[in-house]
C-alpha atoms as a PDB file:
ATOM      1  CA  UNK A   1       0.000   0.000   0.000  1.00  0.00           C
ATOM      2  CA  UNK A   2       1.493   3.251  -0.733  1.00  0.00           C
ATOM      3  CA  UNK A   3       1.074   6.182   1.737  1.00  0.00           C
ATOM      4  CA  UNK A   4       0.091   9.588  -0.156  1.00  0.00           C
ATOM      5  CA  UNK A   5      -1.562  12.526   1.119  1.00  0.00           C
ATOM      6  CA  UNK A   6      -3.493  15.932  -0.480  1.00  0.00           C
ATOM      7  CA  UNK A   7      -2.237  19.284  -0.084  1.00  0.00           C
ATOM      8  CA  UNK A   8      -3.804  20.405   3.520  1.00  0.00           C
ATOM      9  CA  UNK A   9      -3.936  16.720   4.967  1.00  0.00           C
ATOM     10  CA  UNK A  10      -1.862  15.947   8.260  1.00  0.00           C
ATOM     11  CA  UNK A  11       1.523  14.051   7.456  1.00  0.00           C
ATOM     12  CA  UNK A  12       0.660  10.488   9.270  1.00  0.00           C
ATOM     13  CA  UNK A  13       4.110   8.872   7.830  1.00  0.00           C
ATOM     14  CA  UNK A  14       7.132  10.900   7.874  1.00  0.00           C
ATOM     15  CA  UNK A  15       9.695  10.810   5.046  1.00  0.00           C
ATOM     16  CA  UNK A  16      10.133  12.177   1.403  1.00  0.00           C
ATOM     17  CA  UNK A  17       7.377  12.464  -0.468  1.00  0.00           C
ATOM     18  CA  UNK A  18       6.826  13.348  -4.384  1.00  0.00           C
ATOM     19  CA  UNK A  19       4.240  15.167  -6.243  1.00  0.00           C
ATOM     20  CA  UNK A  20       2.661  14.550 -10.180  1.00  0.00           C
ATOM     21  CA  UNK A  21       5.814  17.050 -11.347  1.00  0.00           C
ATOM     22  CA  UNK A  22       8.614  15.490 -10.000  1.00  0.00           C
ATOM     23  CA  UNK A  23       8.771  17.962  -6.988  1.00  0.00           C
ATOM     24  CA  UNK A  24      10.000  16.291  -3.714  1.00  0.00           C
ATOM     25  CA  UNK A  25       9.846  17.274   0.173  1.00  0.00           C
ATOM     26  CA  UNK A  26      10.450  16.340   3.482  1.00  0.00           C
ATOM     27  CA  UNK A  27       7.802  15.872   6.082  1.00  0.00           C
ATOM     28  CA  UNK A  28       7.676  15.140   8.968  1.00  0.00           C
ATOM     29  CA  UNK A  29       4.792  13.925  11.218  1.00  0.00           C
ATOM     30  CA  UNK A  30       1.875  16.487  12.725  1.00  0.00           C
ATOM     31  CA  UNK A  31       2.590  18.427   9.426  1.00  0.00           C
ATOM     32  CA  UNK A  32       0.272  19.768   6.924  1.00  0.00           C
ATOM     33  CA  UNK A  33       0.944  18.452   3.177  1.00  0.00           C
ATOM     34  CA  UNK A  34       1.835  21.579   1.235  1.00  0.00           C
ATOM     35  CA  UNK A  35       0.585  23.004  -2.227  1.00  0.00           C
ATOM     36  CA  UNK A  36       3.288  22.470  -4.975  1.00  0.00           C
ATOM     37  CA  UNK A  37       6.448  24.351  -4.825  1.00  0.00           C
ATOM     38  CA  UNK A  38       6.787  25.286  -8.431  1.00  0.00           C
ATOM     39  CA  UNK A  39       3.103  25.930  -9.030  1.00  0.00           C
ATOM     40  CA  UNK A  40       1.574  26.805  -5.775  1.00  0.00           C
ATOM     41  CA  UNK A  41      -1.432  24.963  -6.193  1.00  0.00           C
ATOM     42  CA  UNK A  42      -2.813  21.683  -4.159  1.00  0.00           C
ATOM     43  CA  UNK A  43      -1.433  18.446  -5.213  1.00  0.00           C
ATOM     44  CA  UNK A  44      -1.245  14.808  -4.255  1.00  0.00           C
ATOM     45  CA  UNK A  45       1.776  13.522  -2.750  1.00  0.00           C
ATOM     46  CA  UNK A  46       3.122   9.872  -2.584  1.00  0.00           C
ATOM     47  CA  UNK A  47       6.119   8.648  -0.456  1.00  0.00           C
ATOM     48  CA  UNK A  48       8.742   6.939  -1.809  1.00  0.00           C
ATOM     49  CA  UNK A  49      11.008   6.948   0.765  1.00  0.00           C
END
């Protein structure tokens, strides 16, 4: 199962995450999933590591 999140969600799984334009971040845990960093609007993330 993969863990993902939407922009505004809390971070349940900490680690680096990547959006649907290659951008990646770090979250960690009790943190809100942010918009995209290049586009500034809400996006999906999904963990990959």
């Amino acid at each position: 199962m993969k863990i993902s999140g939407n922009t505004g969600e809390k971070v349940t799984s900490p680690g680096i995450y990547r959006n649907k334009y290659g951008k990646r971040v770090t979250l960690e845990v009790g943190k809100n999933f942010p918009p995209c960093p290049e586009k500034g609007i809400p996006t999906r993330w999904e963990k990959i590591e």
